[in-house]
N, C-alpha and C. Protein backbone atom coordinates (compact mmCIF):
# COMPACT_ATOMS: atom_id res chain seq x y z
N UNK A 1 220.63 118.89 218.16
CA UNK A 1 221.44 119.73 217.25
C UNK A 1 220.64 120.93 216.77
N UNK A 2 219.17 120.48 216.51
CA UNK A 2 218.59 121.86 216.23
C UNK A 2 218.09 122.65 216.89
N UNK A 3 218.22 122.60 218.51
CA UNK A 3 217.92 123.37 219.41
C UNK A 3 219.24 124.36 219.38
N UNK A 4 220.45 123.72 219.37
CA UNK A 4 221.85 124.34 219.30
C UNK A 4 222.03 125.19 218.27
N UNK A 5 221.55 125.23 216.95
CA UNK A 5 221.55 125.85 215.90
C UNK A 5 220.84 126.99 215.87
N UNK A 6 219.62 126.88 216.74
CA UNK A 6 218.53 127.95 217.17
C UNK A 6 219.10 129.09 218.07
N UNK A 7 219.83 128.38 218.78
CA UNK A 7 220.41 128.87 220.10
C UNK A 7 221.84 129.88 219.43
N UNK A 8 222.46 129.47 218.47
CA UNK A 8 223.54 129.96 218.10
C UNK A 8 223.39 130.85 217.02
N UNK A 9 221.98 130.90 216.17
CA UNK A 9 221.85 131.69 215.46
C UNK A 9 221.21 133.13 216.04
N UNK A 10 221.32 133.29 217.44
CA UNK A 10 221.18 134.26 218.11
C UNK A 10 222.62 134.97 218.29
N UNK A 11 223.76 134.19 218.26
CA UNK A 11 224.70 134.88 218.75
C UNK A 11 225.63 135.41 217.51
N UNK A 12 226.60 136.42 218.42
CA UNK A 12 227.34 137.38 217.19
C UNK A 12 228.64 136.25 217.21
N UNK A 13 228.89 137.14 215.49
CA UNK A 13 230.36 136.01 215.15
C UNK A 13 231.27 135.96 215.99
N UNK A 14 231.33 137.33 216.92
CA UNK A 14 232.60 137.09 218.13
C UNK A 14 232.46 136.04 219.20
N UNK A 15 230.82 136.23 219.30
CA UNK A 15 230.59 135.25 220.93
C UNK A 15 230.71 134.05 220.07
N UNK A 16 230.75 133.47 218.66
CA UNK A 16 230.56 132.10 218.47
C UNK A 16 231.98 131.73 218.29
N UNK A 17 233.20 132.76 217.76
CA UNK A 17 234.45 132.42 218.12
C UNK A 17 235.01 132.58 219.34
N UNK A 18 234.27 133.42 220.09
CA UNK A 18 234.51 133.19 221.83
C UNK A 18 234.25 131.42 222.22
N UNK A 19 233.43 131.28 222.10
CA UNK A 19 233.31 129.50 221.75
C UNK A 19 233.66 128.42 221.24
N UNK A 20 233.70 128.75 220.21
CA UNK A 20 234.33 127.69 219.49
C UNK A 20 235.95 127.77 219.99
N UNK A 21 236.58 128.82 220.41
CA UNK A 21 238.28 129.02 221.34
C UNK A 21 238.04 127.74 222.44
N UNK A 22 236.56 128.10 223.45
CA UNK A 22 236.60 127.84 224.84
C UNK A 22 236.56 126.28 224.07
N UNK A 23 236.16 125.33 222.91
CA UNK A 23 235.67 124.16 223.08
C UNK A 23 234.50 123.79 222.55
N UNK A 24 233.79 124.59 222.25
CA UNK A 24 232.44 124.08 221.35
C UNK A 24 232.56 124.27 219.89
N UNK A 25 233.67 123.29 219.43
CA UNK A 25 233.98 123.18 218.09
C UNK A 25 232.97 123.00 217.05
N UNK A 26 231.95 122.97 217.03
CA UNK A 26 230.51 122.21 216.12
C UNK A 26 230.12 123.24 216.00
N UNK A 27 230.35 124.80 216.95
CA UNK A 27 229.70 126.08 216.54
C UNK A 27 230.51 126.84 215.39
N UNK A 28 231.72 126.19 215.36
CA UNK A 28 232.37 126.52 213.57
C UNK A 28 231.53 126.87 212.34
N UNK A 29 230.99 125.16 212.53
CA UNK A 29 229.95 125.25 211.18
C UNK A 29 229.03 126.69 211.04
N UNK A 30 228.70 126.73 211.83
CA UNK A 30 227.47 128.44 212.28
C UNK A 30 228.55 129.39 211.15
N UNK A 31 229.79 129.13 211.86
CA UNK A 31 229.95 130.91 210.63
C UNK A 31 230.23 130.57 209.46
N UNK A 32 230.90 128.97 209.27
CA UNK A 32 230.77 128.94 207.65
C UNK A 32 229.56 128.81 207.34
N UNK A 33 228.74 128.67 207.45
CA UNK A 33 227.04 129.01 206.78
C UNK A 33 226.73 130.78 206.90
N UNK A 34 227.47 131.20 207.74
CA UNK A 34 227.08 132.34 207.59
C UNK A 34 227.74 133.26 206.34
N UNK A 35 229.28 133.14 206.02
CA UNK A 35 230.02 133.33 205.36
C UNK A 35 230.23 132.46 203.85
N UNK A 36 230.01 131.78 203.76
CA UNK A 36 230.22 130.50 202.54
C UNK A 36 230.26 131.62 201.11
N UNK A 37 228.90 131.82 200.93
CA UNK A 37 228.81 133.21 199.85
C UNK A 37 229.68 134.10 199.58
N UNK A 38 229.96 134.68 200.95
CA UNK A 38 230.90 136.49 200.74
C UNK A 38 231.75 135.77 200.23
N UNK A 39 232.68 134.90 200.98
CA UNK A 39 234.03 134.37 200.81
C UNK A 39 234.14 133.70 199.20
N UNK A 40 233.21 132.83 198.72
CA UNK A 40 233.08 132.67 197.63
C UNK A 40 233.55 133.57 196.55
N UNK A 41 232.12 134.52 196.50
CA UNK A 41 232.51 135.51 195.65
C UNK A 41 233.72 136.60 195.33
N UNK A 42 234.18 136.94 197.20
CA UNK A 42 235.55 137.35 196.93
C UNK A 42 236.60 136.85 195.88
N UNK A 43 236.44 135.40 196.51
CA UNK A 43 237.46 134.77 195.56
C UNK A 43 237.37 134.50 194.33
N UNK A 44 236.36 134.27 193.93
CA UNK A 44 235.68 134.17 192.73
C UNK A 44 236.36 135.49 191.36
N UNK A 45 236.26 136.66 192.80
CA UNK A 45 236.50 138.02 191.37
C UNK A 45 237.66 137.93 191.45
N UNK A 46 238.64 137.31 192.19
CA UNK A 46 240.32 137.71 192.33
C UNK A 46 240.28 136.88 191.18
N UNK A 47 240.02 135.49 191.45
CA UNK A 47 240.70 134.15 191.04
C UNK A 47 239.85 133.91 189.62
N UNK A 48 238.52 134.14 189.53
CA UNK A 48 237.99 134.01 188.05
C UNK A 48 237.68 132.42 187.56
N UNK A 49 237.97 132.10 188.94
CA UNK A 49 238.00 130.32 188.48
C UNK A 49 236.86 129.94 189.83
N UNK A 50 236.09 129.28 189.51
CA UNK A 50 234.81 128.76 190.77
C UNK A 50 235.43 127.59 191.27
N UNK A 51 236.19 126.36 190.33
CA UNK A 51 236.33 125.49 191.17
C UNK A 51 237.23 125.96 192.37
N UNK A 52 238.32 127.16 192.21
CA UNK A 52 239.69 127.44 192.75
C UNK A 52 239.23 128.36 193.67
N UNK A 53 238.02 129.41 193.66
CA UNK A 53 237.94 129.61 194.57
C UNK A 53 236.94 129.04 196.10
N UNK A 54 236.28 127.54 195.09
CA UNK A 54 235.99 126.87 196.39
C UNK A 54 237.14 125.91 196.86
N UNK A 55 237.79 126.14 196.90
CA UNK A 55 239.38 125.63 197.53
C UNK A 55 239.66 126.92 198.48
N UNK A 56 239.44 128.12 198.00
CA UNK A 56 240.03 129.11 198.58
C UNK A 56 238.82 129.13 200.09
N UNK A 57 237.81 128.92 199.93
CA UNK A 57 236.88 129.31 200.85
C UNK A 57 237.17 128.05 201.79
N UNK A 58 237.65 126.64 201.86
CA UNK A 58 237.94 125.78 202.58
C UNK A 58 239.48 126.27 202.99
N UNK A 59 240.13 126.50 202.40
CA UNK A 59 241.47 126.80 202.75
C UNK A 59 241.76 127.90 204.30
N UNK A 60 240.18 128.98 203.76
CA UNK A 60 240.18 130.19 204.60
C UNK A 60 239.71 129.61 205.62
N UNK A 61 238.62 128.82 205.77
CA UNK A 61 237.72 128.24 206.96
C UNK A 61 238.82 127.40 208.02
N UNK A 62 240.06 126.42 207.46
CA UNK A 62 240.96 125.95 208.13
C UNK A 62 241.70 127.18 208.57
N UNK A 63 242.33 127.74 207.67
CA UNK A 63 243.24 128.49 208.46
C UNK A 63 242.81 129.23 209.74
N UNK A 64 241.60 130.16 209.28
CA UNK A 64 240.28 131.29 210.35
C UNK A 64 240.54 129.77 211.90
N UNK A 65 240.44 128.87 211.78
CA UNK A 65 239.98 127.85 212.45
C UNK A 65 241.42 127.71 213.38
N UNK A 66 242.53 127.51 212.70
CA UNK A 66 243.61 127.06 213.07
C UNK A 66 244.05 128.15 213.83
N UNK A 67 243.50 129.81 213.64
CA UNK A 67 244.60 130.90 213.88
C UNK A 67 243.75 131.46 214.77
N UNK A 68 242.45 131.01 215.25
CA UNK A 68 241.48 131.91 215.76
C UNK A 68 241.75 132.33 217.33
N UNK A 69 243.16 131.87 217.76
CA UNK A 69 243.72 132.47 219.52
C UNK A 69 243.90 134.03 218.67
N UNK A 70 244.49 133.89 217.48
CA UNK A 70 245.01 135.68 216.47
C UNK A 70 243.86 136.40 216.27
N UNK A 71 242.88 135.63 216.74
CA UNK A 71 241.64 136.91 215.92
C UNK A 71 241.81 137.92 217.36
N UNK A 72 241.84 139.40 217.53
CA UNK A 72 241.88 139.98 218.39
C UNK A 72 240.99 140.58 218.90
N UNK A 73 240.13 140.68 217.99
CA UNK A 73 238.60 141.46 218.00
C UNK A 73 239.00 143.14 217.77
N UNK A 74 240.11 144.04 217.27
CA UNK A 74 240.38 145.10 216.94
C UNK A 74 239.22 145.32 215.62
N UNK A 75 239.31 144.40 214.94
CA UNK A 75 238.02 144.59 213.62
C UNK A 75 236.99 143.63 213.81
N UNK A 76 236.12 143.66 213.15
CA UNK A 76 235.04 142.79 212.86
C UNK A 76 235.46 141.52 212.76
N UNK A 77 234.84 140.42 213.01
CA UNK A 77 234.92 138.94 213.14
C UNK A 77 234.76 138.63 211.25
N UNK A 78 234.03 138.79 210.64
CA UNK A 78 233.79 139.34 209.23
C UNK A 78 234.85 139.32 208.69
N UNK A 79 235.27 140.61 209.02
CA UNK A 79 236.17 141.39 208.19
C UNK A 79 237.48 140.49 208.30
N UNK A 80 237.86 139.89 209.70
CA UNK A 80 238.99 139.30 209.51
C UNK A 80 238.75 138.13 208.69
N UNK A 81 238.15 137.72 208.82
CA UNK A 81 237.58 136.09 208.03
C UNK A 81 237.39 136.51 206.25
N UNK A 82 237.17 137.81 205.76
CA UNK A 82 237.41 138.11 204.45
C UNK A 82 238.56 138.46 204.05
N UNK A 83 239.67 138.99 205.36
CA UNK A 83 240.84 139.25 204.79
C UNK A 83 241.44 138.07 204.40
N UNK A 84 241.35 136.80 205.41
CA UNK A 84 241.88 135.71 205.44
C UNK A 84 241.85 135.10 204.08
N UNK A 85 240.27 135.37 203.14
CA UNK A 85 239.89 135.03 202.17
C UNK A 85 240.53 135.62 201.08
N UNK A 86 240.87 137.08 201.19
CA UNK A 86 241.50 137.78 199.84
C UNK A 86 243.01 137.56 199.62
N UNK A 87 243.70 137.20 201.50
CA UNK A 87 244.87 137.00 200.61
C UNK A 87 245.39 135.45 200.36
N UNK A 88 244.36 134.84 200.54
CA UNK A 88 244.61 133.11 200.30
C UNK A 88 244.59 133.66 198.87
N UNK A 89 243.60 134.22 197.92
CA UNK A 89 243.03 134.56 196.79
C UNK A 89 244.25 135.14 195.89
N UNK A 90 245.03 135.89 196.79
CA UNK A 90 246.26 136.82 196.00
C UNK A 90 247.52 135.88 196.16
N UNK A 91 247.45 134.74 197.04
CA UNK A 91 248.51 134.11 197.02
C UNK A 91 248.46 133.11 196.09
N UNK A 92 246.93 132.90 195.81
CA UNK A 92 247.11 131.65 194.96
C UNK A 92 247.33 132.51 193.07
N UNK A 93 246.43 133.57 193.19
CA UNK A 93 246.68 133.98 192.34
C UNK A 93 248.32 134.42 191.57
N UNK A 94 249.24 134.66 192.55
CA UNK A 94 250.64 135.27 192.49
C UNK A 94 251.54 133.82 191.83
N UNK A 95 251.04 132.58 192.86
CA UNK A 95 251.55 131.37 192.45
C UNK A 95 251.15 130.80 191.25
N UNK A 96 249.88 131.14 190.60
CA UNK A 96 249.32 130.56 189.70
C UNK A 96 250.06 131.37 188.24
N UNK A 97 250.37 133.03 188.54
CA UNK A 97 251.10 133.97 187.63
C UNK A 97 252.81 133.07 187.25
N UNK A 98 252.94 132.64 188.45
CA UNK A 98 254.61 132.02 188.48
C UNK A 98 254.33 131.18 187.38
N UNK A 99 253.53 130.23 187.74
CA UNK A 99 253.31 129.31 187.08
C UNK A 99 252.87 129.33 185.33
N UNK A 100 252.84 130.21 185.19
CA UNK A 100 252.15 130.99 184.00
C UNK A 100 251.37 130.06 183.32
N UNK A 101 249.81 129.75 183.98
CA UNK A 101 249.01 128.86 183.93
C UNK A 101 247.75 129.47 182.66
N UNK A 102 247.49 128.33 182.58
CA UNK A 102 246.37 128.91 181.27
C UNK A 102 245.15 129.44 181.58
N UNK A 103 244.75 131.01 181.10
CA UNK A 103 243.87 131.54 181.36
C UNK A 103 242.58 131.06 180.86
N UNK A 104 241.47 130.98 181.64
CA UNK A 104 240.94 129.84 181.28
C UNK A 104 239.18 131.23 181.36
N UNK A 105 238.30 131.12 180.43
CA UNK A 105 237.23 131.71 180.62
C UNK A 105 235.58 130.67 180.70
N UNK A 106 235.88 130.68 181.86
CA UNK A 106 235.05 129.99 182.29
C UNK A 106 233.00 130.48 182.73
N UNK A 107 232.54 129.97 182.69
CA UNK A 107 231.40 130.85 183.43
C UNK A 107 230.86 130.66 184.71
N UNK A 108 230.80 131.91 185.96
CA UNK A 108 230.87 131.90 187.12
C UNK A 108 229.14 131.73 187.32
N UNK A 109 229.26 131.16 188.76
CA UNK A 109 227.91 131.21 188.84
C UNK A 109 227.35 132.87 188.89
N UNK A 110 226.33 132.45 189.47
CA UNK A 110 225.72 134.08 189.27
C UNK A 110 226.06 134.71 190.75
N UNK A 111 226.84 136.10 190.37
CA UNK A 111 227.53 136.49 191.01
C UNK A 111 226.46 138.09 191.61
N UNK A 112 226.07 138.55 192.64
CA UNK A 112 225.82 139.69 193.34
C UNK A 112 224.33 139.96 192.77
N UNK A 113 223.23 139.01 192.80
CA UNK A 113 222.16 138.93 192.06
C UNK A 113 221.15 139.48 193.28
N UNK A 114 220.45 140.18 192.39
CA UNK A 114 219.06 140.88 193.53
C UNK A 114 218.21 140.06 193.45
N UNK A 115 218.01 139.08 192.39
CA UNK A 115 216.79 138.13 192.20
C UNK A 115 217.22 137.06 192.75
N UNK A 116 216.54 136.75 193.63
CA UNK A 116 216.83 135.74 194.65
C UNK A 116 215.50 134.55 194.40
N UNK A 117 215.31 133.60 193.21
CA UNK A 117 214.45 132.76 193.62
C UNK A 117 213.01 133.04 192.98
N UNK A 118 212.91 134.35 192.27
CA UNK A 118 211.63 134.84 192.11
C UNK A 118 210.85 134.01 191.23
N UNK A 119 209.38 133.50 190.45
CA UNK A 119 209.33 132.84 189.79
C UNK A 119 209.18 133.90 188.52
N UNK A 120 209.67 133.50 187.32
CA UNK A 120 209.62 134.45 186.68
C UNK A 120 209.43 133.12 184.97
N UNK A 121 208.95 134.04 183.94
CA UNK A 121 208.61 133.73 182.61
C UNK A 121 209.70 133.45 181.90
N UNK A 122 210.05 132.71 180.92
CA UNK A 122 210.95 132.39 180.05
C UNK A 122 211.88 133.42 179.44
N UNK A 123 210.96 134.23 179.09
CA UNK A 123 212.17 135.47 178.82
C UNK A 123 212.13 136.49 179.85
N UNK A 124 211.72 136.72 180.62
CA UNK A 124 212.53 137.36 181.85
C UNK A 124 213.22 136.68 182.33
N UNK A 125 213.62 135.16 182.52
CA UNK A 125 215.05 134.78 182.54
C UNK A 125 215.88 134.56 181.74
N UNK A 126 215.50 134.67 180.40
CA UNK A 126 216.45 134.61 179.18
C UNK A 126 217.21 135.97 179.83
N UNK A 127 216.65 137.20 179.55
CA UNK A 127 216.79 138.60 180.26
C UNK A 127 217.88 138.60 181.28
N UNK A 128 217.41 137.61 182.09
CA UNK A 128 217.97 138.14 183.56
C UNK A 128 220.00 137.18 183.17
N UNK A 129 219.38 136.09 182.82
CA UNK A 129 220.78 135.24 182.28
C UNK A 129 221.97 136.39 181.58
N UNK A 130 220.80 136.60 180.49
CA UNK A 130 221.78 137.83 179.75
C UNK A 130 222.37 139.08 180.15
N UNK A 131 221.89 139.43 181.11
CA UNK A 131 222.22 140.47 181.60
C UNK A 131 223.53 140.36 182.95
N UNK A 132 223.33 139.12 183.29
CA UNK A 132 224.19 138.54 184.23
C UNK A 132 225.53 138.12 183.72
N UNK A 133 225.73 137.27 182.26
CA UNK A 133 226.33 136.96 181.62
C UNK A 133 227.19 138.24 181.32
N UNK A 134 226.32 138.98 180.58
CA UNK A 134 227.12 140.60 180.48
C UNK A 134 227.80 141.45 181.86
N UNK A 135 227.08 141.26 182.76
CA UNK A 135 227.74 141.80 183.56
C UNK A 135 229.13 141.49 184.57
N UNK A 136 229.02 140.03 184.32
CA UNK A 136 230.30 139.19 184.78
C UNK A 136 231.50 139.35 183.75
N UNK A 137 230.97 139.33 182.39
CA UNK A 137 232.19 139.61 181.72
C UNK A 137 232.65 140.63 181.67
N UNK A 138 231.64 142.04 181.76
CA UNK A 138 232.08 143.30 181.91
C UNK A 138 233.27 143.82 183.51
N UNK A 139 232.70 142.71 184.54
CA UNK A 139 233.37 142.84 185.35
C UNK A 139 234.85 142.13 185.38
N UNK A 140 234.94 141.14 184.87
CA UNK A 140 236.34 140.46 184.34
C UNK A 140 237.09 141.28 183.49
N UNK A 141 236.81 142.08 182.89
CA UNK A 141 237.18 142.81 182.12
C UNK A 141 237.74 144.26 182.77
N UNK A 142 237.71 144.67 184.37
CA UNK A 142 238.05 145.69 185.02
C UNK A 142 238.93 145.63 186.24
N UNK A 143 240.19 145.69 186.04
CA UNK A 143 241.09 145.80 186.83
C UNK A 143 240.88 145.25 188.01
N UNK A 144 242.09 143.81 188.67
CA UNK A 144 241.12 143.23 190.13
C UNK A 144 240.91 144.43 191.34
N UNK A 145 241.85 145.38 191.33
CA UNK A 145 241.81 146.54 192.51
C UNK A 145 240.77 146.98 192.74
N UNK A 146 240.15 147.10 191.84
CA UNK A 146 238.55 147.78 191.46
C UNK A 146 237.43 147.25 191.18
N UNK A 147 237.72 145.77 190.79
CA UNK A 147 236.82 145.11 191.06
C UNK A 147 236.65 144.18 192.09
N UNK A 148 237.34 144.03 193.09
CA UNK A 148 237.63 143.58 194.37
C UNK A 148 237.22 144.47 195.79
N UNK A 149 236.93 145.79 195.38
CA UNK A 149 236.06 146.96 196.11
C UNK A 149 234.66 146.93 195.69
N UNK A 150 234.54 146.95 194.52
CA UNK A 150 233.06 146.36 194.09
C UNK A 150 232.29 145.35 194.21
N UNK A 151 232.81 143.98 194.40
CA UNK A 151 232.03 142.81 194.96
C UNK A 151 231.79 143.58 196.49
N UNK A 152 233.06 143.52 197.11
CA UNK A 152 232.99 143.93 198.90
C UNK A 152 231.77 144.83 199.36
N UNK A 153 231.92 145.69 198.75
CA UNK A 153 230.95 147.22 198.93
C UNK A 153 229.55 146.82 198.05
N UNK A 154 229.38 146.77 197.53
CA UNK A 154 228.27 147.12 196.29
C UNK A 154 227.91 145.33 196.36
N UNK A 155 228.30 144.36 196.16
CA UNK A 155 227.69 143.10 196.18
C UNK A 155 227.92 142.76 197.61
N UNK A 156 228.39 142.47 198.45
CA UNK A 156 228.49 142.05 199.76
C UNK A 156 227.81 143.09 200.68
N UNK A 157 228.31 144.31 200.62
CA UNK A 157 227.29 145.27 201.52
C UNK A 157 228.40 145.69 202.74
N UNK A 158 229.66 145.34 202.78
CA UNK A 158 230.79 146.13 203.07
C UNK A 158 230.67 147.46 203.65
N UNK A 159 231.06 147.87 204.66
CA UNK A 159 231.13 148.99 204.92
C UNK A 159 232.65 149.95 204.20
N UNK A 160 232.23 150.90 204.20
CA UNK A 160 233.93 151.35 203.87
C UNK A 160 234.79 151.22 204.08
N UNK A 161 235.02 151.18 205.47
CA UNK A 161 235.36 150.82 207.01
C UNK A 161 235.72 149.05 206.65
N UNK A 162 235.05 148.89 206.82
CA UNK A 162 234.91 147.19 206.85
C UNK A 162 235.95 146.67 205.67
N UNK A 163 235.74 146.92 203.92
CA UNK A 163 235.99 146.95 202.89
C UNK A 163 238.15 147.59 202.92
N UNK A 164 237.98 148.46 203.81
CA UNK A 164 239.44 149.20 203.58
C UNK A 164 239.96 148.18 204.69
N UNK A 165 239.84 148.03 205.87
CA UNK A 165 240.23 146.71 206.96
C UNK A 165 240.22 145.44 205.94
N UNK A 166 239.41 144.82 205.48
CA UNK A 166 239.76 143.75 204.38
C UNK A 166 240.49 143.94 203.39
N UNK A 167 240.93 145.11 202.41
CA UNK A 167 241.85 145.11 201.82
C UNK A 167 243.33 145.36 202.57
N UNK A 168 243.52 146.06 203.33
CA UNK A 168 244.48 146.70 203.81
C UNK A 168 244.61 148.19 203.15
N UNK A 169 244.20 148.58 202.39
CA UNK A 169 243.76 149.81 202.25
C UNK A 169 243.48 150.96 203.25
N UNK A 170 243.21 152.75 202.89
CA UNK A 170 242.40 153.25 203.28
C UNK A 170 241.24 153.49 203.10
N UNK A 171 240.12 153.72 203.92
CA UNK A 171 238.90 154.35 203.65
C UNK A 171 238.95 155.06 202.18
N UNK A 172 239.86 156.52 202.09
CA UNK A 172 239.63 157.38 200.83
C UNK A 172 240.34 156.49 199.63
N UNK A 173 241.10 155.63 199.93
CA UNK A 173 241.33 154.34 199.21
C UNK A 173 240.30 153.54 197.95
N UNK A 174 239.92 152.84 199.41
CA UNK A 174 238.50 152.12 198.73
C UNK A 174 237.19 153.32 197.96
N UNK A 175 237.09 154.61 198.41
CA UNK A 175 236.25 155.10 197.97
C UNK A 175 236.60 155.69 196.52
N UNK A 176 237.90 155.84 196.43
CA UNK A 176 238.27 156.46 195.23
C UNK A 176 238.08 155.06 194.15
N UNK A 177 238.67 153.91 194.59
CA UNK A 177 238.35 152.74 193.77
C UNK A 177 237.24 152.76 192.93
N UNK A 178 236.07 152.63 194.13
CA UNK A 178 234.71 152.05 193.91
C UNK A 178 234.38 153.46 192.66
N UNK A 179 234.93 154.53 193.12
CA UNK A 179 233.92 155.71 192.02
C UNK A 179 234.96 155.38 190.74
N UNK A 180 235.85 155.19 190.49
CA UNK A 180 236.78 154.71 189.35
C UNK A 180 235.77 153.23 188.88
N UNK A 181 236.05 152.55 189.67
CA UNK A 181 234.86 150.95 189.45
C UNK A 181 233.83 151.20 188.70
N UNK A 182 232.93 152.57 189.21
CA UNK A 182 231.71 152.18 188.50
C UNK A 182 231.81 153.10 187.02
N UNK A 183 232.74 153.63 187.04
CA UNK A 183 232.87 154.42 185.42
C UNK A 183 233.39 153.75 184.84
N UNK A 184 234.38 152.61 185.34
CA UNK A 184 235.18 151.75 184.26
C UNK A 184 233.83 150.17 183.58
N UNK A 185 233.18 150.71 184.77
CA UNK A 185 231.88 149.29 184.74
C UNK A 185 230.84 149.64 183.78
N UNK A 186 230.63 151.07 183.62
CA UNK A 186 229.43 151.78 182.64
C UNK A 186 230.22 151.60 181.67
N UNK A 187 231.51 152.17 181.40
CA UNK A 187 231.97 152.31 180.15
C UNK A 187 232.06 150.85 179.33
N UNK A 188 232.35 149.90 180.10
CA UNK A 188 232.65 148.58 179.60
C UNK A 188 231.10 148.24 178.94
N UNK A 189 230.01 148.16 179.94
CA UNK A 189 228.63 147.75 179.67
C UNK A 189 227.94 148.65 178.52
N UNK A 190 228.31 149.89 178.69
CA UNK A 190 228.23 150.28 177.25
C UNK A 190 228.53 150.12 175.87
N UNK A 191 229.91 149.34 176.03
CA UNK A 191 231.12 149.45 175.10
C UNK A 191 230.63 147.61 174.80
N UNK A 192 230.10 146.85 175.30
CA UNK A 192 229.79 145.61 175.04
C UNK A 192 227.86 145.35 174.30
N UNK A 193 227.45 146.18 175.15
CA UNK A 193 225.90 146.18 174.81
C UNK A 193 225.04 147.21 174.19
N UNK A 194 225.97 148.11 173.78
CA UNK A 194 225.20 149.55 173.46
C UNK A 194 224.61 150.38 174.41
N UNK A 195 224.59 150.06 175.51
CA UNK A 195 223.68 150.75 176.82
C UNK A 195 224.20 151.83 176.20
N UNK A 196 222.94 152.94 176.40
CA UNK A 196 223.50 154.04 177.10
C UNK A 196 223.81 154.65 178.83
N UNK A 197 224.47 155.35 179.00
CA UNK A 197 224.50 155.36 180.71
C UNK A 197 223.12 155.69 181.36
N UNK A 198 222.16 155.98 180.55
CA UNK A 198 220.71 156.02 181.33
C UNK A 198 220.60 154.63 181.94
N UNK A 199 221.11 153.67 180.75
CA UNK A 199 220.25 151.88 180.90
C UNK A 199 220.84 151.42 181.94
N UNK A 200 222.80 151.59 181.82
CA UNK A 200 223.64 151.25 182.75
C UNK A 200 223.06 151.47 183.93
């Protein structure tokens, strides 16, 4: 198995759904390890709920799985596998509106973090907590259109391209978002912490 894992972490997401089509079903697992995160967090900023959007990231992995004769290869292997993710995310979200379910403020894990693991002192993670804390709520706090271009692009690493194909959007779409995103994101982080836009 770990020669196969070696072997497959050479190949692109198309040749491993070229495969997993022909019969080598066990090379599945490969892209949910590759994906688990993006898809997460997508759902995470629609849905605002962690347990609901790890439902959403199993939900996407069956369906991606069930529909994958539909993947055409016109976009990225990616990109289709995040669309799959945003609108599981908007459907559950639309059903959950019907339902007029209780908004619930919960705390997400840590969401689009540069510190990956570092060892760090007691209050540089008091710091880093706090600043994370603030910035998740500042982001809950900004319209999902715009903050759903901002995880993609700016936390995932999205191309424009990539980002407007996953929304269904255009390119000047998503770009007008993201520059709306980050003024509605300063103003909030200001408007919560005193930053000034130097700190922001």
């Amino acid at each position: 198995m770990k020669i196969i894992e070696e072997q497959s972490d050479q190949l692109t997401d198309e040749e491993l759904a070229a495969r997993v089509r022909a019969g080598e079903t066990v090379l599945f697992e490969m892209i949910m390890r590759r994906y688990n995160q993006r898809l997460f967090r997508v759902a995470r900023s629609i849905l605002k709920d962690s347990d609901e959007a790890e439902d959403v990231v199993q939900d996407s992995y069956v369906r991606a799985y069930s529909h994958l004769d539909q993947f055409a290869g016109r976009a990225k292997f990616s990109t289709w596998l995040t669309k799959i993710a945003v609108y599981e995310s908007l459907a559950r979200l639309k059903r959950r509106k019907k339902l007029s379910s209780i908004d619930s403020d919960q705390h997400a894990e840590e969401i689009m973090l540069i510190y990956k693991g570092e060892s760090e002192d007691p209050g540089k993670q008091l710091f880093r907590h706090t600043m994370i804390d603030l910035l998740e709520h500042a982001l809950e706090a900004i319209p999902e259109k715009y903050r759903l271009v901002f995880v993609l692009r700016d936390a995932e690493g999205l191309s424009t391209e990539e980002t407007a194909e996953s929304l269904g959007i255009s390119e000047e779409a998503v770009k007008t978002r993201l520059h709306r995103e980050r003024m509605l994101l300063r103003k909030e982080l200001e408007s919560r912490a005193g930053l000034t836009a130097k700190d922001v």
